[in-house]
C-alpha atoms as a PDB file:
ATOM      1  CA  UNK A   1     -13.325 -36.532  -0.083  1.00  0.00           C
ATOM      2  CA  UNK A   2     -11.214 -33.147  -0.700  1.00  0.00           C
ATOM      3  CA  UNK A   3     -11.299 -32.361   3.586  1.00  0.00           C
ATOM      4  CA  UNK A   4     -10.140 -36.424   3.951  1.00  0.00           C
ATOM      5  CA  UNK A   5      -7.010 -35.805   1.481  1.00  0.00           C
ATOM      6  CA  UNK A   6      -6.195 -32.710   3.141  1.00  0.00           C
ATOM      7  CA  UNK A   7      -6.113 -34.012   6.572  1.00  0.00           C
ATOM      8  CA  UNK A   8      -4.372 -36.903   5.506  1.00  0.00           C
ATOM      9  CA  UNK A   9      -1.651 -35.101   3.594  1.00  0.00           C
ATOM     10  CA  UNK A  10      -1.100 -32.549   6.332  1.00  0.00           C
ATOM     11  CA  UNK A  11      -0.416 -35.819   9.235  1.00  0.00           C
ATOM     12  CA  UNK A  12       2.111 -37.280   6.631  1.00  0.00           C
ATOM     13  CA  UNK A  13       3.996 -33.983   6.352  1.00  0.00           C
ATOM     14  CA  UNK A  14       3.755 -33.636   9.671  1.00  0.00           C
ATOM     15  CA  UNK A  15       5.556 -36.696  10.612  1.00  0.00           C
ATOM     16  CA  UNK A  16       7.968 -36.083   7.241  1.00  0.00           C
ATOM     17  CA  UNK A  17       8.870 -31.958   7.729  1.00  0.00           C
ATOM     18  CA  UNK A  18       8.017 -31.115  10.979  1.00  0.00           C
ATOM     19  CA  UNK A  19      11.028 -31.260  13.421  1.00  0.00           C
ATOM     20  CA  UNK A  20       9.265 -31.073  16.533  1.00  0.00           C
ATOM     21  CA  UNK A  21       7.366 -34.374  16.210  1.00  0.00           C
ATOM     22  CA  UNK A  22      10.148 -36.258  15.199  1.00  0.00           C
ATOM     23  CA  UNK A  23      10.351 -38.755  18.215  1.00  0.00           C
ATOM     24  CA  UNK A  24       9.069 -42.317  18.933  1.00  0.00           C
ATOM     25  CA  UNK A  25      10.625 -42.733  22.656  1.00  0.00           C
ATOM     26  CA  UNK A  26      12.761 -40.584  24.799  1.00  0.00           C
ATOM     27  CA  UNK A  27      15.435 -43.104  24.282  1.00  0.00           C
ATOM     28  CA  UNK A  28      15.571 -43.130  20.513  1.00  0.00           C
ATOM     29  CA  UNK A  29      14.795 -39.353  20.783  1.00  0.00           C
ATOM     30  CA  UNK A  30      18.199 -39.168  22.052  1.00  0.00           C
ATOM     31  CA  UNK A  31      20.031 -41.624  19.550  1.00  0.00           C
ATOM     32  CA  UNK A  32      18.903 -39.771  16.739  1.00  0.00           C
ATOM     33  CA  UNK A  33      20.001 -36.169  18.315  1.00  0.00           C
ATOM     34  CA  UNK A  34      23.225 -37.469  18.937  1.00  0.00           C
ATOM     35  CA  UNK A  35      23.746 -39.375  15.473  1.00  0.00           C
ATOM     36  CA  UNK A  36      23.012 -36.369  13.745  1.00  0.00           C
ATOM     37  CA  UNK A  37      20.479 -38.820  11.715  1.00  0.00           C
ATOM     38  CA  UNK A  38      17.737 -37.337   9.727  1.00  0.00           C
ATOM     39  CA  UNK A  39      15.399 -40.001  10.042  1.00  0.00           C
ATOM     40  CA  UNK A  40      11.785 -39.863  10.946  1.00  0.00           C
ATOM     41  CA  UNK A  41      10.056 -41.723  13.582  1.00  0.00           C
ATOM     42  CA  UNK A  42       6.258 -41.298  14.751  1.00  0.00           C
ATOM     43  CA  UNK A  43       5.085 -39.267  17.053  1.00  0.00           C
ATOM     44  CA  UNK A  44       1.955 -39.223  19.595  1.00  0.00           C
ATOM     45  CA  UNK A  45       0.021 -36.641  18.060  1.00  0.00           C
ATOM     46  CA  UNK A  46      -3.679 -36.078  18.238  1.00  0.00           C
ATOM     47  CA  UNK A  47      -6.406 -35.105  16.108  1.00  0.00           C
ATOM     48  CA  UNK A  48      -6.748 -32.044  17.605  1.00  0.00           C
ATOM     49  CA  UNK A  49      -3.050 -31.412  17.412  1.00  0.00           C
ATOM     50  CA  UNK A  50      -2.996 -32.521  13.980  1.00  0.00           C
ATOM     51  CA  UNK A  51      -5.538 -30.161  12.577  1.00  0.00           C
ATOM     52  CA  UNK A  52      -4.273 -27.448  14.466  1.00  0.00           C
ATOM     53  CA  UNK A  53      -0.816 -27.504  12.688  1.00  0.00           C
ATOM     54  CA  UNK A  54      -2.401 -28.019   9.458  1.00  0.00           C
ATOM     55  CA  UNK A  55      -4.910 -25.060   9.820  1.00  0.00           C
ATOM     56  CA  UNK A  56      -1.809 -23.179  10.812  1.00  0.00           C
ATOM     57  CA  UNK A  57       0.755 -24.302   7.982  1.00  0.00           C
ATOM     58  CA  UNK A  58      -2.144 -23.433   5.493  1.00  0.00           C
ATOM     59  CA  UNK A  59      -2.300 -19.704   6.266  1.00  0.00           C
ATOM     60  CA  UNK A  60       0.159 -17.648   5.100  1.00  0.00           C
ATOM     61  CA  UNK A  61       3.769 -16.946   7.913  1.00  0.00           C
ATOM     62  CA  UNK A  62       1.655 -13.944   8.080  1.00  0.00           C
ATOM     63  CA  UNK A  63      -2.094 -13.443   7.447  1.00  0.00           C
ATOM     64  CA  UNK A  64      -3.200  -9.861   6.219  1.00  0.00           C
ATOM     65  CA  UNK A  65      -5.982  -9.380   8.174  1.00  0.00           C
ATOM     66  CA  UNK A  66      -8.301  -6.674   8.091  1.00  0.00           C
ATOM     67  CA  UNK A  67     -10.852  -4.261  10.493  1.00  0.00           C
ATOM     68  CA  UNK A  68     -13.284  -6.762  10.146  1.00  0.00           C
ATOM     69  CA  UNK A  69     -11.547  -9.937  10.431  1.00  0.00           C
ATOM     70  CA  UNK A  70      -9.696  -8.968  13.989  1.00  0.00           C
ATOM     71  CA  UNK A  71     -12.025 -10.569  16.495  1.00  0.00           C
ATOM     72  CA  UNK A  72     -12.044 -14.100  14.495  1.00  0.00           C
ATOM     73  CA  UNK A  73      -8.397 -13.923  13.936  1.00  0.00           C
ATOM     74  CA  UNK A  74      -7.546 -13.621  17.662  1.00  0.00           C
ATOM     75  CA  UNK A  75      -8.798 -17.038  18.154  1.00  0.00           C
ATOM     76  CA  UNK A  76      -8.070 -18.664  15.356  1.00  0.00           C
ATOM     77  CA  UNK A  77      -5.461 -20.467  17.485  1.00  0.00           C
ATOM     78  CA  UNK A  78      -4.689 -21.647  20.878  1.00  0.00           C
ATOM     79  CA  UNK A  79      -1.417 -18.203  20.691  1.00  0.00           C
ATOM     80  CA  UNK A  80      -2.165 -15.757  17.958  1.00  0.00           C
ATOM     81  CA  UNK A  81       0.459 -12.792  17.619  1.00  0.00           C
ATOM     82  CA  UNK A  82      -1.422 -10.072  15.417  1.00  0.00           C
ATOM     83  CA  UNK A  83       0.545  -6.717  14.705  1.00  0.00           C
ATOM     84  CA  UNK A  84      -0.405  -3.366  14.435  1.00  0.00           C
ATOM     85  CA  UNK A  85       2.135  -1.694  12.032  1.00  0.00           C
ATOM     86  CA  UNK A  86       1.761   1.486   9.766  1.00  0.00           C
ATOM     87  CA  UNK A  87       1.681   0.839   5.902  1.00  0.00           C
ATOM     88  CA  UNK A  88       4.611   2.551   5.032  1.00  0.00           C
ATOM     89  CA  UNK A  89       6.949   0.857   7.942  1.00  0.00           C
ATOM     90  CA  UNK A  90       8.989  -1.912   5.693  1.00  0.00           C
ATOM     91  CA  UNK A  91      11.364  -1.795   8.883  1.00  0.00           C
ATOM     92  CA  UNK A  92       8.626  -3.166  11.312  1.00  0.00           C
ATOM     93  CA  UNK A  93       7.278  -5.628   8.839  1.00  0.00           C
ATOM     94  CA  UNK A  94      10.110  -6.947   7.908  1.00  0.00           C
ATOM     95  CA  UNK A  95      11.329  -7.745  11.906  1.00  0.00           C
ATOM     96  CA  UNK A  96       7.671  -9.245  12.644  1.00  0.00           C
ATOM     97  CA  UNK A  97       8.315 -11.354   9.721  1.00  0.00           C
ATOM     98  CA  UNK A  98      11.153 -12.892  10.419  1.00  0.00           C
ATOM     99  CA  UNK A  99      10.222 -14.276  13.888  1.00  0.00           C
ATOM    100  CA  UNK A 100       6.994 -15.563  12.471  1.00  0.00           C
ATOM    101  CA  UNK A 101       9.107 -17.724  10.025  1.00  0.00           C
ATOM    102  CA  UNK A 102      10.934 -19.246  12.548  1.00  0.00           C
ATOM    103  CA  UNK A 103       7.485 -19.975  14.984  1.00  0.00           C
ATOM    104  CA  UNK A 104       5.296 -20.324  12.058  1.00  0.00           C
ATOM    105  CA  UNK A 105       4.514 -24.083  12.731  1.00  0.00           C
ATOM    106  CA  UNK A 106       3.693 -23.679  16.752  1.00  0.00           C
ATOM    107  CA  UNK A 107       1.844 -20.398  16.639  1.00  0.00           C
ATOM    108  CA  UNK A 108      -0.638 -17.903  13.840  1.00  0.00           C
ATOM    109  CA  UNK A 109       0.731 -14.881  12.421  1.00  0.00           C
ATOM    110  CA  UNK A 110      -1.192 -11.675  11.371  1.00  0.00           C
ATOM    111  CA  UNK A 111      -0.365  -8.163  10.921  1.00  0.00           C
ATOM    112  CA  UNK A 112      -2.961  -5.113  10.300  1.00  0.00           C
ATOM    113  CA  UNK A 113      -1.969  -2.030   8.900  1.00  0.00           C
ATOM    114  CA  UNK A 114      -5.891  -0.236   8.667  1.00  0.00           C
ATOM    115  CA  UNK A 115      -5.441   2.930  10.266  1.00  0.00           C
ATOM    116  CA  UNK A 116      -9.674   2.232  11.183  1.00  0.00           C
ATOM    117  CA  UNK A 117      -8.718  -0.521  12.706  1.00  0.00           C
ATOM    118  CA  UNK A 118      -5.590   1.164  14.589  1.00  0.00           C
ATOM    119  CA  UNK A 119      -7.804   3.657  15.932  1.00  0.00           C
ATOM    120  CA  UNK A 120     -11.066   1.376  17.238  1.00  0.00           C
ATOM    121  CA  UNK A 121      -8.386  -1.458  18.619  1.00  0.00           C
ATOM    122  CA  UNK A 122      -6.588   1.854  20.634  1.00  0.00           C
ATOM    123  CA  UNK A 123      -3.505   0.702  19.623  1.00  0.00           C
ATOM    124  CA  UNK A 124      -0.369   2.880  18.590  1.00  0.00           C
ATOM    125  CA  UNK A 125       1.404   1.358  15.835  1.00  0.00           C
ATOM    126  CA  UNK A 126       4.408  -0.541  16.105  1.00  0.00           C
ATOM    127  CA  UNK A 127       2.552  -2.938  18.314  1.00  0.00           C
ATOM    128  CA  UNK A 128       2.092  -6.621  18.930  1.00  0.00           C
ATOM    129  CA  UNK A 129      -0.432  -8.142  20.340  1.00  0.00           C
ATOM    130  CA  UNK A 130      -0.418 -12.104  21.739  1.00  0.00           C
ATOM    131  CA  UNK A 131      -4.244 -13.576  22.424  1.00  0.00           C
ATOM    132  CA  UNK A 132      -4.247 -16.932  24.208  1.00  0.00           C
ATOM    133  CA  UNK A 133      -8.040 -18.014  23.846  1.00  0.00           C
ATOM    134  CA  UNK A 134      -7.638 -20.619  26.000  1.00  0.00           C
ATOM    135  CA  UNK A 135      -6.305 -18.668  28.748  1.00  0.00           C
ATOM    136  CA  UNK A 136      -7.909 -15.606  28.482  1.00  0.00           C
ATOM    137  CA  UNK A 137      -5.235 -13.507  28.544  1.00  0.00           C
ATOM    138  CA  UNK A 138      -3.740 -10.515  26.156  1.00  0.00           C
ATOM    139  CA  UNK A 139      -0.232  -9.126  26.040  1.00  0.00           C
ATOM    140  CA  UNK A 140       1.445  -5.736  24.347  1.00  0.00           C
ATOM    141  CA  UNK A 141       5.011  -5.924  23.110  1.00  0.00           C
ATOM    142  CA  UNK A 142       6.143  -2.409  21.520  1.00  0.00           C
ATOM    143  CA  UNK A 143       9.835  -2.328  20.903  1.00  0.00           C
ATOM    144  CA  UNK A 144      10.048  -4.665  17.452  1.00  0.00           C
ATOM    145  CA  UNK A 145      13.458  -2.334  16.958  1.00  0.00           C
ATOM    146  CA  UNK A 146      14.937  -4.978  19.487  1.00  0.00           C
ATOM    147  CA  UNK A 147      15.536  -8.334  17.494  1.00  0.00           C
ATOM    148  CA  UNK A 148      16.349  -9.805  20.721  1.00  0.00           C
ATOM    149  CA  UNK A 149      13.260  -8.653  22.851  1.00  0.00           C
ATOM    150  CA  UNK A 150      11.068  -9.464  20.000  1.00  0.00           C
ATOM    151  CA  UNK A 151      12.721 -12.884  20.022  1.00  0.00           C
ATOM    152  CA  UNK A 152      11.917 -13.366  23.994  1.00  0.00           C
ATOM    153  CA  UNK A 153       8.360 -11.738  23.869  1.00  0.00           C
ATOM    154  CA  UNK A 154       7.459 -14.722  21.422  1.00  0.00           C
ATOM    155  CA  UNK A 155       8.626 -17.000  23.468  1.00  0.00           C
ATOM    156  CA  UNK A 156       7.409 -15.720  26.585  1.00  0.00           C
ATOM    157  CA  UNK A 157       3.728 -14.650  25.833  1.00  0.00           C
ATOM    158  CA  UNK A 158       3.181 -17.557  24.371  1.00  0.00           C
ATOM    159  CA  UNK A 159       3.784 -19.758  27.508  1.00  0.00           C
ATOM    160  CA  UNK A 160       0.282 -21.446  28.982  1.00  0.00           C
ATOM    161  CA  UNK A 161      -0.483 -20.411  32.558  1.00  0.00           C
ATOM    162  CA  UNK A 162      -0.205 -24.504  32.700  1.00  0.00           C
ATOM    163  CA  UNK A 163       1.296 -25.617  29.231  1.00  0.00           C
ATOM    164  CA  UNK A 164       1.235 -29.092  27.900  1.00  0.00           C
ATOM    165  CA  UNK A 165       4.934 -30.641  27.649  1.00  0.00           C
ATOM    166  CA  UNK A 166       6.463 -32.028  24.256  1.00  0.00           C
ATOM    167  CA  UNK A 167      10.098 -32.306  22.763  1.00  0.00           C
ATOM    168  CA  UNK A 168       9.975 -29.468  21.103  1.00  0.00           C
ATOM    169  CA  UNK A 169       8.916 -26.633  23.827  1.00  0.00           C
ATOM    170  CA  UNK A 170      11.121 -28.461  26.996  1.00  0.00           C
ATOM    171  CA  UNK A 171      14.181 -27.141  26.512  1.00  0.00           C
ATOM    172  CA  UNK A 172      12.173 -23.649  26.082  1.00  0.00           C
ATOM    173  CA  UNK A 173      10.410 -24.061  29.474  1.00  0.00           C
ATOM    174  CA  UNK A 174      13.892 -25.354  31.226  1.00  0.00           C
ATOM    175  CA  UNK A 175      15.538 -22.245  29.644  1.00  0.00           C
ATOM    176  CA  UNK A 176      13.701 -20.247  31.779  1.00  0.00           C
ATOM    177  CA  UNK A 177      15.745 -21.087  34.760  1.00  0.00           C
ATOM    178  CA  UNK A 178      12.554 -21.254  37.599  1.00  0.00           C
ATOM    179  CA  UNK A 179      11.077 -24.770  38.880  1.00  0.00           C
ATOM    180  CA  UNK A 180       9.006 -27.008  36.930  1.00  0.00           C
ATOM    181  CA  UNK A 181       5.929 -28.311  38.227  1.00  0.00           C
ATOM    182  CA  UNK A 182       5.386 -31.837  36.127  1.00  0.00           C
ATOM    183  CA  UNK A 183       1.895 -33.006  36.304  1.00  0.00           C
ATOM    184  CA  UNK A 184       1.141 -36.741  34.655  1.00  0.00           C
ATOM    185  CA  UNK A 185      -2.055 -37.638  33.965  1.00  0.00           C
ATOM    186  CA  UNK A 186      -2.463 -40.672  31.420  1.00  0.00           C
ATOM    187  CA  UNK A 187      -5.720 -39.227  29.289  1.00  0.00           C
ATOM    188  CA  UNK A 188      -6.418 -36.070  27.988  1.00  0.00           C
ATOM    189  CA  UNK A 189      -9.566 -35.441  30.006  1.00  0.00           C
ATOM    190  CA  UNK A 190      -7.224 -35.640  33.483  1.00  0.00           C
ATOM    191  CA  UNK A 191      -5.076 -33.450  32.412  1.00  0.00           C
ATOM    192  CA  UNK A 192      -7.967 -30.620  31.425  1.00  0.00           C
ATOM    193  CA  UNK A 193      -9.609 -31.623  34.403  1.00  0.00           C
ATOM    194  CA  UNK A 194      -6.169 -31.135  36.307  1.00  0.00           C
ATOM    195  CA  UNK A 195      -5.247 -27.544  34.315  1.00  0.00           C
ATOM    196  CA  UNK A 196      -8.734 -26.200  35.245  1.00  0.00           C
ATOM    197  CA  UNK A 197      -8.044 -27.189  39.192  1.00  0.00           C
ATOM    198  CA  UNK A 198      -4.674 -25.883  39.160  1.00  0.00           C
ATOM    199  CA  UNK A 199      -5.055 -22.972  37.305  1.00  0.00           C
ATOM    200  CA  UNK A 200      -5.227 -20.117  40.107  1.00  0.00           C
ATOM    201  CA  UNK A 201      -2.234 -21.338  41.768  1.00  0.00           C
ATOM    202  CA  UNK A 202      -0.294 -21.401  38.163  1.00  0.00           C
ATOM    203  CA  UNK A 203      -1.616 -17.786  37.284  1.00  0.00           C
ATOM    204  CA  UNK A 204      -0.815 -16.443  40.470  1.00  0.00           C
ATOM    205  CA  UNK A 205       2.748 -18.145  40.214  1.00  0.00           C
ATOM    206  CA  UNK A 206       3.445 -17.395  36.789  1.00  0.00           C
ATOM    207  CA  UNK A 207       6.608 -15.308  36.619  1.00  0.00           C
ATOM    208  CA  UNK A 208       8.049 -17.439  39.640  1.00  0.00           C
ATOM    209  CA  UNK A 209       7.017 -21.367  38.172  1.00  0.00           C
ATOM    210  CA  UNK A 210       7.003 -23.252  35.009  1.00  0.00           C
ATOM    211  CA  UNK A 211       3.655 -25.448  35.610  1.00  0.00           C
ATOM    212  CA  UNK A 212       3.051 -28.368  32.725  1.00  0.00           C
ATOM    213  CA  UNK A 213       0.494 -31.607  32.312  1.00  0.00           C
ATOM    214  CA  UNK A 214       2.847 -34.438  30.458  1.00  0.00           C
ATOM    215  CA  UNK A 215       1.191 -37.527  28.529  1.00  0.00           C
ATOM    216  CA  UNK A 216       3.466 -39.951  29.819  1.00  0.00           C
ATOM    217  CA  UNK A 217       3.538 -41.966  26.395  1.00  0.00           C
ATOM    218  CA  UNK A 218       5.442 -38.522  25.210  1.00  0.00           C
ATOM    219  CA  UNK A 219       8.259 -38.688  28.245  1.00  0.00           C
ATOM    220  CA  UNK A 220       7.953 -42.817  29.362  1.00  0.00           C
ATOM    221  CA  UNK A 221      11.735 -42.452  31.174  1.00  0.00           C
ATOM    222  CA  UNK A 222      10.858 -39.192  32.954  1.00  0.00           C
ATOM    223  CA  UNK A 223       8.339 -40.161  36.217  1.00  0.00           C
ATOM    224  CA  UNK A 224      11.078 -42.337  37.524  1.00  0.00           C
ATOM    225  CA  UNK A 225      13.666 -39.448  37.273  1.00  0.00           C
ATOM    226  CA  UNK A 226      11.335 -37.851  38.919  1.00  0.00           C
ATOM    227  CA  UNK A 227      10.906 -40.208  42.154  1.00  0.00           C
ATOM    228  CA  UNK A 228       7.666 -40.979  40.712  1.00  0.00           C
ATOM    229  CA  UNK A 229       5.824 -44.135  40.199  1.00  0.00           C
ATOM    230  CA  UNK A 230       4.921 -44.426  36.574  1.00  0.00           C
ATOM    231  CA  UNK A 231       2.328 -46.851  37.576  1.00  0.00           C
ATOM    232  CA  UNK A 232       0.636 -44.650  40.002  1.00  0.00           C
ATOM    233  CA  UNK A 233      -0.793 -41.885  38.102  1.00  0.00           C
ATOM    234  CA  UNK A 234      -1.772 -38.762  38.210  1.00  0.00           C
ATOM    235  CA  UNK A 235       1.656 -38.263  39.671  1.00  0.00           C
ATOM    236  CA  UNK A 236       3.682 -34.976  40.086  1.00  0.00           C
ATOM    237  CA  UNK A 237       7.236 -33.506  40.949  1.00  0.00           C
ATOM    238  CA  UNK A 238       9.263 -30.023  41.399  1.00  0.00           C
ATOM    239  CA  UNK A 239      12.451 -29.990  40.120  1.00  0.00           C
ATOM    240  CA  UNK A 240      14.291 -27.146  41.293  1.00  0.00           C
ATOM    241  CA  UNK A 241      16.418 -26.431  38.940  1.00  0.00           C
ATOM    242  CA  UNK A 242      18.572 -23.933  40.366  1.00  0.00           C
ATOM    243  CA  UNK A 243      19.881 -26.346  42.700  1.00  0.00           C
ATOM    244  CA  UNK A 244      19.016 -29.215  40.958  1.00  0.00           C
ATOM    245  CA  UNK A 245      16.551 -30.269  43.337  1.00  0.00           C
ATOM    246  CA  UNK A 246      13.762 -33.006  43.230  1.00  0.00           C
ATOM    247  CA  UNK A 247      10.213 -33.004  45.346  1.00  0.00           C
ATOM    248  CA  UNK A 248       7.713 -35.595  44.361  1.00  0.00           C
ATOM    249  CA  UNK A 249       4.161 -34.695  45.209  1.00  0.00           C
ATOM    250  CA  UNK A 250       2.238 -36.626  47.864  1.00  0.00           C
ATOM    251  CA  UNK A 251       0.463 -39.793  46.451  1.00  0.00           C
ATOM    252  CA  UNK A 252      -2.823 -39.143  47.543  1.00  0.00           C
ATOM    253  CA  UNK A 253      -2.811 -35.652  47.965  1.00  0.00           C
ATOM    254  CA  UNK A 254      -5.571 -34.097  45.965  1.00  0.00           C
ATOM    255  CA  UNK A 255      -4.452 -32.090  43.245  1.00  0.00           C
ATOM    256  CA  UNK A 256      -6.407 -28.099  44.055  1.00  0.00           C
ATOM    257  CA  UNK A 257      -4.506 -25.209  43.852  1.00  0.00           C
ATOM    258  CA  UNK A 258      -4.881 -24.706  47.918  1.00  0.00           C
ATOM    259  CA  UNK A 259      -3.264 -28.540  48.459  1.00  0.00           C
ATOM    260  CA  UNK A 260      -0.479 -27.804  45.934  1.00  0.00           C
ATOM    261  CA  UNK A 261       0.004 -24.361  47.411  1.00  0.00           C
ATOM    262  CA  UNK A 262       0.063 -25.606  50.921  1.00  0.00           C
ATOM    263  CA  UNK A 263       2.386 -28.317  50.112  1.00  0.00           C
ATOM    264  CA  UNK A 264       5.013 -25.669  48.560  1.00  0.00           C
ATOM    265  CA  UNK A 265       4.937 -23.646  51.265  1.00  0.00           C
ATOM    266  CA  UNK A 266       6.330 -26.728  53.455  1.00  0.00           C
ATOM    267  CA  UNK A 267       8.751 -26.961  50.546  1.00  0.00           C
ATOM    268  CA  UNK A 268       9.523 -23.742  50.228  1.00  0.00           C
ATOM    269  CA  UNK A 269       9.957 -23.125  54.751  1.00  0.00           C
ATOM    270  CA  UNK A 270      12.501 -26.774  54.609  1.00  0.00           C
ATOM    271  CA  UNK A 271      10.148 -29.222  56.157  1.00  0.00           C
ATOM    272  CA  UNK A 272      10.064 -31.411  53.539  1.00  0.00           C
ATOM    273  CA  UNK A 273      13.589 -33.242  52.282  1.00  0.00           C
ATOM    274  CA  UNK A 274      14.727 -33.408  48.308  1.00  0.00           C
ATOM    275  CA  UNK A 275      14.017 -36.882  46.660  1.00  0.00           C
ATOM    276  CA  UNK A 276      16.931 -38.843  46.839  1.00  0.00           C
ATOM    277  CA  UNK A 277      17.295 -41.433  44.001  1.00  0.00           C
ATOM    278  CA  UNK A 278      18.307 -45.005  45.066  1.00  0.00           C
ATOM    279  CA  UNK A 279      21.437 -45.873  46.356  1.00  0.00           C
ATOM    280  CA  UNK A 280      22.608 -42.261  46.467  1.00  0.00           C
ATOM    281  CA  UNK A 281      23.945 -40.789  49.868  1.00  0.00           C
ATOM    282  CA  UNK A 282      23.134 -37.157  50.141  1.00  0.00           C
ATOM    283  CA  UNK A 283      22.555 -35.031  52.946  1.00  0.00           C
ATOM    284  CA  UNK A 284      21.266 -31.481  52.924  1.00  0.00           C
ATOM    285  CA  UNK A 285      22.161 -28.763  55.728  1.00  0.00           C
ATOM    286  CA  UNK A 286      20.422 -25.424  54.394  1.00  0.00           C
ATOM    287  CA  UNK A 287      16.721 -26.792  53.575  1.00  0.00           C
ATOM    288  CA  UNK A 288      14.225 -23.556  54.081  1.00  0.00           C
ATOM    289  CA  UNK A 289      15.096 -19.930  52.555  1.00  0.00           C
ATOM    290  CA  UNK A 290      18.549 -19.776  50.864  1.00  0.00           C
ATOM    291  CA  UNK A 291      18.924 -23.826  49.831  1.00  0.00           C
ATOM    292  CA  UNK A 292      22.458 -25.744  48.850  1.00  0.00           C
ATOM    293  CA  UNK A 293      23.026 -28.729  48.781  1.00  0.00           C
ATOM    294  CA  UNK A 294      26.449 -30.425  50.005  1.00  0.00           C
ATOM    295  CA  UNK A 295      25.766 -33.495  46.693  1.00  0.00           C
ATOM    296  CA  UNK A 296      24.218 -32.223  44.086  1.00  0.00           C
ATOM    297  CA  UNK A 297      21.187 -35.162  42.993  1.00  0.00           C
ATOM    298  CA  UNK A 298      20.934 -34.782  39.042  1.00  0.00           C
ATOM    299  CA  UNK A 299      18.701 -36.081  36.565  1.00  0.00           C
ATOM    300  CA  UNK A 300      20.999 -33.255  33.931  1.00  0.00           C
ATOM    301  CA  UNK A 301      21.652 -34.996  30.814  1.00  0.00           C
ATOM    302  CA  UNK A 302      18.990 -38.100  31.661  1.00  0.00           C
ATOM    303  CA  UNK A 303      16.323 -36.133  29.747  1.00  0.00           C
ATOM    304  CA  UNK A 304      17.140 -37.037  26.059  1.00  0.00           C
ATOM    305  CA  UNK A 305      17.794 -33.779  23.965  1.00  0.00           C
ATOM    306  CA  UNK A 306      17.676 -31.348  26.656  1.00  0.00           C
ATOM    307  CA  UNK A 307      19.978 -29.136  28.447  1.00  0.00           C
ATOM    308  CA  UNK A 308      19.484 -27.267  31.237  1.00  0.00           C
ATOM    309  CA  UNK A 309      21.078 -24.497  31.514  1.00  0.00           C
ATOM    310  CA  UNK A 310      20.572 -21.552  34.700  1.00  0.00           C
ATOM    311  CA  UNK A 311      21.934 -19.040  36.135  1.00  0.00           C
ATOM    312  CA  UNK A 312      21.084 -19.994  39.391  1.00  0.00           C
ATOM    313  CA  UNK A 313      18.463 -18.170  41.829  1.00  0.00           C
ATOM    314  CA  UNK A 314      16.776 -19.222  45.174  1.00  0.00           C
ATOM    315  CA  UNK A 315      13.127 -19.201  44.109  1.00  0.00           C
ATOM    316  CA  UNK A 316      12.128 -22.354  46.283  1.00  0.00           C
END
């Protein structure tokens, strides 16, 4: 009975605190954004999601964890930043701290100060560590003197090789200025079954590409800003957002890292046009290396409470 009342407790505060649920549709997503209104709607979430956040919101903003407890602590979540700090470094602490406050909710905290521990991990202390289970994969992050840095490793090191979109991490992926891959797949088990097949083209593309699976009952408006049919699904698109660029994938084409790589390439060399929505007239004279467009075609401020904001680079 005690494990029933926590689980239900932590799904009502997470539709009642949590910010980045708060959405029922993309349309009334937006309303509420722009009417400054506090009011909660329901989100999509899943079990898996839910328990997650409540395992997470029920530690400590940052877990003491000792020589023993390291290995379990690492994947105690699907992005675990542990730190390696001396005991007497208030300084260190303190920075570490405050950036866990503010991602408390979407990732687990813990910092180690056993010199034992120090020594068999091989780490020098200040140091940071992210573990993405899931993934596999383990980055360093040194200079926690550097708000800002610290700020942007967080961010950063916690991005999937292919990440799972929701309201509160789009404007995150968008703010890194390179093209986003959008992959729909309706269930959970297409989109897994999509990640794994796509995941050596997303690894070996991940400085250059922002690849992410969407449940289209999270973004219902955004297939057909996408030139996709929402009816047609698994569907997927590149938007380009440097020069505000659209390229539906294939229907049909089978979604491996080799097809989607291959089909880039023809992207990438100019053989295959932008998406052009209805009724617009646009030409293009630069397709292939350096790419501008003489009409800009813009889905910018159709995707309720995002902004897209880049400094503009040729990465197509």
């Amino acid at each position: 009975m005690l494990r029933v009342v926590t689980i239900v407790l932590a799904f009502h505060a997470l539709l009642t605190i949590t910010k980045a649920w708060e959405h029922v549709s993309e349309s009334e997503f937006q309303s509420t954004l722009e009417d400054g209104d506090g009011m909660i709607v329901v989100a999509f979430v899943n079990a898996r999601d839910i328990l997650s956040w409540a395992n997470r919101v029920q530690r400590p903003t940052v877990s003491e964890v000792g020589s023993t407890e390291l290995e379990d602590f690492k994947k105690a979540d699907e992005t675990v930043f542990l730190a390696y700090i001396d005991a007497d470094d208030e300084t260190s602490k303190s920075a570490f701290a405050g950036v866990a406050g503010r991602y408390r909710e979407e990732f687990s905290f813990g910092v180690t100060t056993d010199a034992d521990a120090l020594a068999a991990e091989g780490v020098k202390a200040p140091t940071i560590t992210c573990h993405k289970p899931l993934d596999g994969d383990s980055l360093e992050f040194t200079n926690l003197a550097d708000a800002g840095a610290l700020e942007k490793f967080i961010k950063e090191a916690s991005r999937p090789v292919i990440g799972e979109l929701l309201p509160h991490n789009h404007q995150r992926f968008l703010d890194r200025g390179w093209p986003m891959v959008y992959v729909f797949a309706t269930t959970e088990a297409e989109r897994s079954k999509i990640r794994k097949e796509l995941n050596k083209v997303a690894r070996n593309q991940y400085e250059s590409l922002t690849m992410v699976t969407v449940d289209p009952l999270e973004f219902p408006l955004l297939p057909a800003k996408l030139g996709l049919d929402p009816a047609a699904l698994p569907a997927g698109a590149v938007h380009q957002l440097s020069k505000d660029r659209i390229y539906p994938y294939p229907k049909g084409r089978g979604w491996t890292s080799s097809e989607l790589q291959s089909w880039g390439l023809d992207v990438w060399q100019g053989r295959i046009k932008p998406w052009t929505p209805p009724g617009a007239t646009t030409t293009y004279d630069d397709l292939g290396g350096r790419i501008k467009a003489t009409q800009r075609v813009s889905i910018r401020n159709n995707i309720p409470g995002v902004k897209i904001r880049v400094g503009g680079r040729d990465e197509l």
